[in-house]
Protein backbone atom coordinates (compact mmCIF):
# COMPACT_ATOMS: atom_id res chain seq x y z
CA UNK A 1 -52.17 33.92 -84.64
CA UNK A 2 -50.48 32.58 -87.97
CA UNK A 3 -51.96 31.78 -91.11
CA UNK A 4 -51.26 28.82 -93.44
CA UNK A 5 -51.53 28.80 -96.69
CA UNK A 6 -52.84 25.54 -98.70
CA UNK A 7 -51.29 24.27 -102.19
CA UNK A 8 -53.66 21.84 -104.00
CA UNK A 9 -52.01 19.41 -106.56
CA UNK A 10 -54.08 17.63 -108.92
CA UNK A 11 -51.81 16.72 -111.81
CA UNK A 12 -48.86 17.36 -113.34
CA UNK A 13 -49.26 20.72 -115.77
CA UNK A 14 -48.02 21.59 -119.18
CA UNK A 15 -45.27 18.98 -120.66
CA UNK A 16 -45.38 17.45 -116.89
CA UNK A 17 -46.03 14.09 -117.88
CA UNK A 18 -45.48 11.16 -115.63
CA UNK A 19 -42.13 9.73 -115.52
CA UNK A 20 -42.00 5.81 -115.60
CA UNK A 21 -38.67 4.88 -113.43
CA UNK A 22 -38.06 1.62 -114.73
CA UNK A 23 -34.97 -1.34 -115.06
CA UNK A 24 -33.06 1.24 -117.24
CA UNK A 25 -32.69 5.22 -116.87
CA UNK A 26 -35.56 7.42 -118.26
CA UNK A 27 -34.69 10.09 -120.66
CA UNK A 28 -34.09 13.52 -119.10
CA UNK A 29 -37.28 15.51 -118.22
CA UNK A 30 -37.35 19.57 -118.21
CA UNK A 31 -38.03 21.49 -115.35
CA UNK A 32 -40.07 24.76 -116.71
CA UNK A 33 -37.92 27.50 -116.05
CA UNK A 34 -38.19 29.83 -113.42
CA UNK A 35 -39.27 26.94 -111.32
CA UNK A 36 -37.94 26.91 -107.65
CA UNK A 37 -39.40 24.02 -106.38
CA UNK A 38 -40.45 20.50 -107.03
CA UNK A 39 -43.09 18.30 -106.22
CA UNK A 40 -42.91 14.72 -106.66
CA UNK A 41 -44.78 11.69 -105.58
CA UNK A 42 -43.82 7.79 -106.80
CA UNK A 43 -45.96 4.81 -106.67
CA UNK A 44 -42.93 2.34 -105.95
CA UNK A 45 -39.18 3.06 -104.94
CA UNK A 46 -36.84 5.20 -107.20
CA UNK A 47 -34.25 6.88 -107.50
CA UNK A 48 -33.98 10.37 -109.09
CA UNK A 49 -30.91 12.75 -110.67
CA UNK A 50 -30.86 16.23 -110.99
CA UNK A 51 -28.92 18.27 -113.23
CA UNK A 52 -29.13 20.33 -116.49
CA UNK A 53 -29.66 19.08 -120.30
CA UNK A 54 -27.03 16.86 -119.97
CA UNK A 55 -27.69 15.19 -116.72
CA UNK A 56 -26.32 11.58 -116.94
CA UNK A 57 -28.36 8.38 -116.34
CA UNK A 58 -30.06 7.70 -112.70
CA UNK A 59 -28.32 5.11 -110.60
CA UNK A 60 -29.53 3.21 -107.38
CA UNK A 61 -26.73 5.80 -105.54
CA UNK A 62 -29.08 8.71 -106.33
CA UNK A 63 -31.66 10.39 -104.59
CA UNK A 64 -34.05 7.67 -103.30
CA UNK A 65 -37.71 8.20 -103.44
CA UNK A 66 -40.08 6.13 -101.67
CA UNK A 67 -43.09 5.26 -102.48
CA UNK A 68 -46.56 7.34 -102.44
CA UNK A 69 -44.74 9.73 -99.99
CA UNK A 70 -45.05 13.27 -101.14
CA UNK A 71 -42.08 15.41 -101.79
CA UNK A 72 -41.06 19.02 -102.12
CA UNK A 73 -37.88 19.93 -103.10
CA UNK A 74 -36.18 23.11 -103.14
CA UNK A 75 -34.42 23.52 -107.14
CA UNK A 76 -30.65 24.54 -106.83
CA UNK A 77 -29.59 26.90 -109.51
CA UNK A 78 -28.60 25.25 -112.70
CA UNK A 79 -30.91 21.97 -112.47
CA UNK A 80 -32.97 22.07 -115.37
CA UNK A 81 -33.56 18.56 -115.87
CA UNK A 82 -34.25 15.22 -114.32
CA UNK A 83 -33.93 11.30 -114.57
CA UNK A 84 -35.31 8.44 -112.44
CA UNK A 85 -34.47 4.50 -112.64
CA UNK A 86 -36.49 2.30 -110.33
CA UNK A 87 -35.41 1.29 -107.04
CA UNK A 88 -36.96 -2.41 -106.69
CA UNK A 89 -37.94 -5.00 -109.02
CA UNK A 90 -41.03 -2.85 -109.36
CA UNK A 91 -41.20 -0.17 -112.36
CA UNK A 92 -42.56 3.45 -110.43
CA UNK A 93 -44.58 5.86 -112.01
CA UNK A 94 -43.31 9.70 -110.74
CA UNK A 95 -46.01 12.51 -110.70
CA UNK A 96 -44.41 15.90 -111.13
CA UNK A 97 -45.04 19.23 -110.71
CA UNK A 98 -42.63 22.22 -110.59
CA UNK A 99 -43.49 25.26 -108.77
């Protein structure tokens, strides 16, 4: 028999604000430390960068979220920070949580 183990989300925690992915780059967003995973969710298409404090501007060639599909992603080491540019004529709002 195995056993599964639940993780409820209700909103972002401590200093994880939403991130609005709009026409232009956001500003880069810190990952807490010691985080090893991250959960994100958009409410239109985006795309999303990873890297550390200096992490350049998001481009349509990055990561491509879509939207309200809910993602966990494993945290290489070194990324520390994050930014996200829309990826339609719509602006996206990005829930976060690291874990």
């Amino acid at each position: 028999m195995s056993t599964a183990a639940l993780l409820r989300i209700n909103a972002p925690g401590p200093g994880q604000t939403p991130v609005t992915a709009g026409a232009a780059s956001s500003a880069a967003n810190a990952i807490p430390s010691g985080a090893t995973k991250l959960w994100l969710k958009a409410t239109a298409k985006a795309h999303i960068r990873f890297g550390d404090s200096s992490v350049g501007a998001a481009t349509p060639n990055d990561q491509y979220l879509t939207a309200d599909q809910d993602y966990v992603l494993d945290l290489l080491s070194g990324i520390t920070h994050f930014r996200a540019i829309r990826g339609d004529t719509a602006d996206a709002t990005i829930t976060w949580v690291a874990l």
